[in-house]
Protein backbone atom coordinates (compact mmCIF):
# COMPACT_ATOMS: atom_id res chain seq x y z
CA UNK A 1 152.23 -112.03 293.53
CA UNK A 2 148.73 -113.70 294.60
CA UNK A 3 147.41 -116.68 293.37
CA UNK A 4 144.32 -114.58 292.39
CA UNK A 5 146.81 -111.94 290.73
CA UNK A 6 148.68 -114.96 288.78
CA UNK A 7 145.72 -116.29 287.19
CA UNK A 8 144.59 -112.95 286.09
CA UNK A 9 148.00 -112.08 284.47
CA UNK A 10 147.93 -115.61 283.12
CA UNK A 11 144.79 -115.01 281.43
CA UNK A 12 145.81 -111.85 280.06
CA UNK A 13 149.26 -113.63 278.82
CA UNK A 14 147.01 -116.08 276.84
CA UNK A 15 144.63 -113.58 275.97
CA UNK A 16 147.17 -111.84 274.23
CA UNK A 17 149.09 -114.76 273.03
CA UNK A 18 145.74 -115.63 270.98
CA UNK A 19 145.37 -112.50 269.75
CA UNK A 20 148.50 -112.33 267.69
CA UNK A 21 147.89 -115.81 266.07
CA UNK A 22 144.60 -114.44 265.37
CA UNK A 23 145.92 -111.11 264.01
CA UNK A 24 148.51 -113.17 262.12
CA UNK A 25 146.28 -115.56 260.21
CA UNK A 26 144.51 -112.37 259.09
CA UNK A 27 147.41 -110.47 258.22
CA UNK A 28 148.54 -113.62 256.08
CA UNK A 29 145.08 -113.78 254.33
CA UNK A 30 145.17 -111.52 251.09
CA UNK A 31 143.71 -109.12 250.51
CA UNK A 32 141.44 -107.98 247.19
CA UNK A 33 144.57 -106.83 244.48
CA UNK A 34 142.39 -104.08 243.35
CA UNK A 35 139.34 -101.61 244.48
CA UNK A 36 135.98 -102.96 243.74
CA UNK A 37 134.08 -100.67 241.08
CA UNK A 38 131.28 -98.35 241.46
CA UNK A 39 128.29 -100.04 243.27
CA UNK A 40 129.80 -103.33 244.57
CA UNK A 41 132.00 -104.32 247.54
CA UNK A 42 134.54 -107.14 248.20
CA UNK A 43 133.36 -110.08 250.31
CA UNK A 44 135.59 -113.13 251.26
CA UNK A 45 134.12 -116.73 250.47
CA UNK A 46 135.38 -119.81 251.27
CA UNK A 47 134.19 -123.66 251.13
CA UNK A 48 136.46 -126.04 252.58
CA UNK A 49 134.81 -128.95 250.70
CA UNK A 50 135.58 -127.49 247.04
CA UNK A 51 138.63 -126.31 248.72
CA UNK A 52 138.47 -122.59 247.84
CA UNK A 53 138.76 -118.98 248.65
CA UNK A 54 138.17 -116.04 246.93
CA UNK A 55 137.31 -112.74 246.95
CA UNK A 56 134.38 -111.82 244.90
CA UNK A 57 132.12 -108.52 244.58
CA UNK A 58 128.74 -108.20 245.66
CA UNK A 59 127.36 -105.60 243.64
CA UNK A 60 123.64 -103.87 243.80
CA UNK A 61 122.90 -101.74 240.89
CA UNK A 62 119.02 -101.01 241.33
CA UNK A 63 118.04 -103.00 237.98
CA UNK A 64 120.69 -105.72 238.88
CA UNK A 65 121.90 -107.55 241.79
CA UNK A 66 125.02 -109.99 241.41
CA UNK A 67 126.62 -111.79 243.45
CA UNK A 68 129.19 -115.13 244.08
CA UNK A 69 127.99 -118.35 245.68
CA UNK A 70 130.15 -121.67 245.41
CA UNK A 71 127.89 -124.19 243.08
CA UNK A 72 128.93 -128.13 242.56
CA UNK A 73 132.93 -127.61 242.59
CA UNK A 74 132.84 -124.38 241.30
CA UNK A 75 132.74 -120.64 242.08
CA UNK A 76 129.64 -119.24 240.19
CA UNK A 77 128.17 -115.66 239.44
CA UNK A 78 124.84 -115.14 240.06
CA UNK A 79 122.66 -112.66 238.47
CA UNK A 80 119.47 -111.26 240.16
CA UNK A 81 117.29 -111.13 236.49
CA UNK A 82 119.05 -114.08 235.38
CA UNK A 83 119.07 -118.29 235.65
CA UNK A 84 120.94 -120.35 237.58
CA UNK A 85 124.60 -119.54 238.80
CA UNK A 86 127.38 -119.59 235.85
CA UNK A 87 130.46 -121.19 237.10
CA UNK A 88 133.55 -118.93 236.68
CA UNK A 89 136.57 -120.78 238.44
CA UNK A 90 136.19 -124.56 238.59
CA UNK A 91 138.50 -127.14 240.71
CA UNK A 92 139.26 -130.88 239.65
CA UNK A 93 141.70 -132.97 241.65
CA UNK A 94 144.87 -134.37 240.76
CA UNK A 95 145.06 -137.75 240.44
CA UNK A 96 147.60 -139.73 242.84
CA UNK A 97 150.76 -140.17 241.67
CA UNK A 98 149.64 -137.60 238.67
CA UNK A 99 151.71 -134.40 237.94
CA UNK A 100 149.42 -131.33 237.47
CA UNK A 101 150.50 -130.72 233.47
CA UNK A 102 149.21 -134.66 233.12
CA UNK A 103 146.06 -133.53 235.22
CA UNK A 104 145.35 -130.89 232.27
CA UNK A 105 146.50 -133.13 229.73
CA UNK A 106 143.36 -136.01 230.95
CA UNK A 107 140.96 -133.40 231.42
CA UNK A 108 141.48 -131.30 228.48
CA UNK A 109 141.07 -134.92 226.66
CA UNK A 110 138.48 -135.72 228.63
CA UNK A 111 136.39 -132.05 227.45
CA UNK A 112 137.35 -131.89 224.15
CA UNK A 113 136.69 -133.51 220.94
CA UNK A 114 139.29 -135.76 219.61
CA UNK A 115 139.65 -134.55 216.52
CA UNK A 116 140.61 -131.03 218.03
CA UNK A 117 142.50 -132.36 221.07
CA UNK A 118 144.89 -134.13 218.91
CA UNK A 119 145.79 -130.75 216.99
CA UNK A 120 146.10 -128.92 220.46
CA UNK A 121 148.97 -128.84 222.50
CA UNK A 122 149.42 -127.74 226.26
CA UNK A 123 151.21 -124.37 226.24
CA UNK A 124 152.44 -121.91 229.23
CA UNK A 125 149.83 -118.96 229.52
CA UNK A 126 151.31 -115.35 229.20
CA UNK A 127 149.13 -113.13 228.26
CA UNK A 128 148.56 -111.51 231.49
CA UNK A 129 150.81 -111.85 234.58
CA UNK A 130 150.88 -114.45 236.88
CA UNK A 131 151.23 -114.21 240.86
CA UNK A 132 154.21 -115.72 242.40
CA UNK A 133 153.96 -119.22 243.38
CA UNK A 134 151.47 -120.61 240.35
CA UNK A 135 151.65 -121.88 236.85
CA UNK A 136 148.98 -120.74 234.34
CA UNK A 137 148.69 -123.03 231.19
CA UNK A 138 146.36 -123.19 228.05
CA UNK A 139 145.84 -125.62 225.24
CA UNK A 140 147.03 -123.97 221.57
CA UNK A 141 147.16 -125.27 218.30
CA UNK A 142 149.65 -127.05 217.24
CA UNK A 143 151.81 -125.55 214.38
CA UNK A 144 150.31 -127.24 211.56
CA UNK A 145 147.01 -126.40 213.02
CA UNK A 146 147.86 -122.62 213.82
CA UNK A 147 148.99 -122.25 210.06
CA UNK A 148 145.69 -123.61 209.13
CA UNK A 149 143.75 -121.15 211.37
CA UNK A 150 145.76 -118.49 209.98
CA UNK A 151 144.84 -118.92 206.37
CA UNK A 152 141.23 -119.39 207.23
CA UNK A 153 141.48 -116.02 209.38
CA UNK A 154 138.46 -113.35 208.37
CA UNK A 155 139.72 -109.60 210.57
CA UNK A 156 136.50 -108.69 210.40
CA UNK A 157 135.33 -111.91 212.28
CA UNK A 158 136.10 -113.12 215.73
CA UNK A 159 136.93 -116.66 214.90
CA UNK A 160 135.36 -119.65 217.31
CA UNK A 161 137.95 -120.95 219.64
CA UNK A 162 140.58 -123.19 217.77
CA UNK A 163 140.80 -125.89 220.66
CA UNK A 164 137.56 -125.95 222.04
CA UNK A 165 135.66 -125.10 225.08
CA UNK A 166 138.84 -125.38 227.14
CA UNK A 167 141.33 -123.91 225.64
CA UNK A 168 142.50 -120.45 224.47
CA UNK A 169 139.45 -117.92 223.74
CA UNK A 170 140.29 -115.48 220.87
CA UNK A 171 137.80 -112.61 222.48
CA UNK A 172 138.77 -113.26 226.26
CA UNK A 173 140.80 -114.65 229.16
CA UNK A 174 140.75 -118.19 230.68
CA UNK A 175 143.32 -120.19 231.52
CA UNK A 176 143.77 -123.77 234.14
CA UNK A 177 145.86 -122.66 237.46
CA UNK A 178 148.28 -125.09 239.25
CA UNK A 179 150.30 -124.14 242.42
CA UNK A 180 154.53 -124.19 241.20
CA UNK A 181 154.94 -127.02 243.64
CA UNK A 182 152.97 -130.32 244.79
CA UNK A 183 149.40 -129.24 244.88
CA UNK A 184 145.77 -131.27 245.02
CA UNK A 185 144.00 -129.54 242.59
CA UNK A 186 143.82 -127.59 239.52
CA UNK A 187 141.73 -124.15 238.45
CA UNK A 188 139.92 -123.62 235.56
CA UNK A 189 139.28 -119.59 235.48
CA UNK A 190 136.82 -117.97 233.21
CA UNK A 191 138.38 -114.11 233.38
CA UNK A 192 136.29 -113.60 230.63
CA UNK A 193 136.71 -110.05 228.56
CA UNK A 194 136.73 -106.94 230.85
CA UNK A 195 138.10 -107.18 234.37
CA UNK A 196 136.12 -109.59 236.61
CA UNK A 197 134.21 -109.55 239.63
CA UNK A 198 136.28 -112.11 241.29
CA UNK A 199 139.70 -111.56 242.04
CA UNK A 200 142.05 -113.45 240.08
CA UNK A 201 145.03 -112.84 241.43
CA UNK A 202 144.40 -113.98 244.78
CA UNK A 203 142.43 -117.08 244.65
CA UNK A 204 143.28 -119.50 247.09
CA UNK A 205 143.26 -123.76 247.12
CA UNK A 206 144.90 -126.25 248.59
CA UNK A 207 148.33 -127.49 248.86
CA UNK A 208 149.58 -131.06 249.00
């Protein structure tokens, strides 16, 4: 073989070499868990300095236009008739030496008003499933508090959430995320009542 033959079979060698890593980082990115709905496609954002990924739906519905855009450390929906961007999925770092459950513990302490933080307690979050890999968490009342609630309870009302802005939510979804091992940051996620236009299931953040 040539020398001019070589390099050209070299080339291709590396040439092909790079195309499998490439093809491999995208086959390890996930993909959207579920279609989009009518009138809205799945795009893929990312911004290394919140340290985030996600998919999120750009939708166009004549009247409306929404769409995701990443907004102070925060993933935020943005409506075409409406304000400024409403933050859906928030990030806030862990502490050194800090475990993530103590993470949720300061900020939950931190967001909340004492006299309902102290009748809260930080509780594993079940009621929908979680992806292999993470730990979902919210902040309940406490058993004294919960009987409380439960006397005060109207059916016909939905009642205001028992531990704040940052805890469970009687008429929806939200819950903090924390990777199962050593990770940098926690999620706050605002699913919110009805399916969202962000996926949930595969949002991505650092790991330590």
């Amino acid at each position: 073989m040539n020398s001019a033959v070589r390099s050209i079979a070299c080339a291709l060698s590396a040439s092909a070499t790079l195309s499998a890593v490439t093809l491999a980082a995208v086959a390890d990115e996930p993909a959207p868990s579920r279609p989009p709905i009518e009138k809205c496609v799945w795009e893929r954002l990312a911004d290394k300095t919140i340290g985030l990924a996600a998919w999120a739906q750009r939708c166009d519905f004549g009247f409306r236009q929404i769409h995701f855009e990443f907004a102070g450390n925060a993933l935020a929906i943005k409506y075409s008739d409406g304000g400024a961007a409403d933050p859906l999925v928030e990030l806030f770092d862990i502490k050194p030496g800090e475990t993530a459950e103590a993470a949720l513990q300061r900020l939950f302490l931190e967001k909340t008003d004492k006299a309902v933080s102290d009748r809260c307690v930080l509780m594993p979050y079940t009621e929908v499933a979680v992806p292999a890999g993470l730990k979902r968490y919210t902040f309940s009342p406490n058993a004294a508090y919960a009987k409380e609630l439960e006397a005060l309870t109207n059916p016909d009302e939905v009642p205001e959430p028992p531990c704040g802005d940052w805890g469970e939510m009687p008429d929806g979804i939200q819950y903090f995320e924390v990777p199962a091992g050593e990770g940098m940051k926690v999620l706050f996620v605002r699913a919110g009542q009805d399916e969202p236009l962000f996926d949930e299931q595969t949002l991505r953040m650092p790991a330590g």
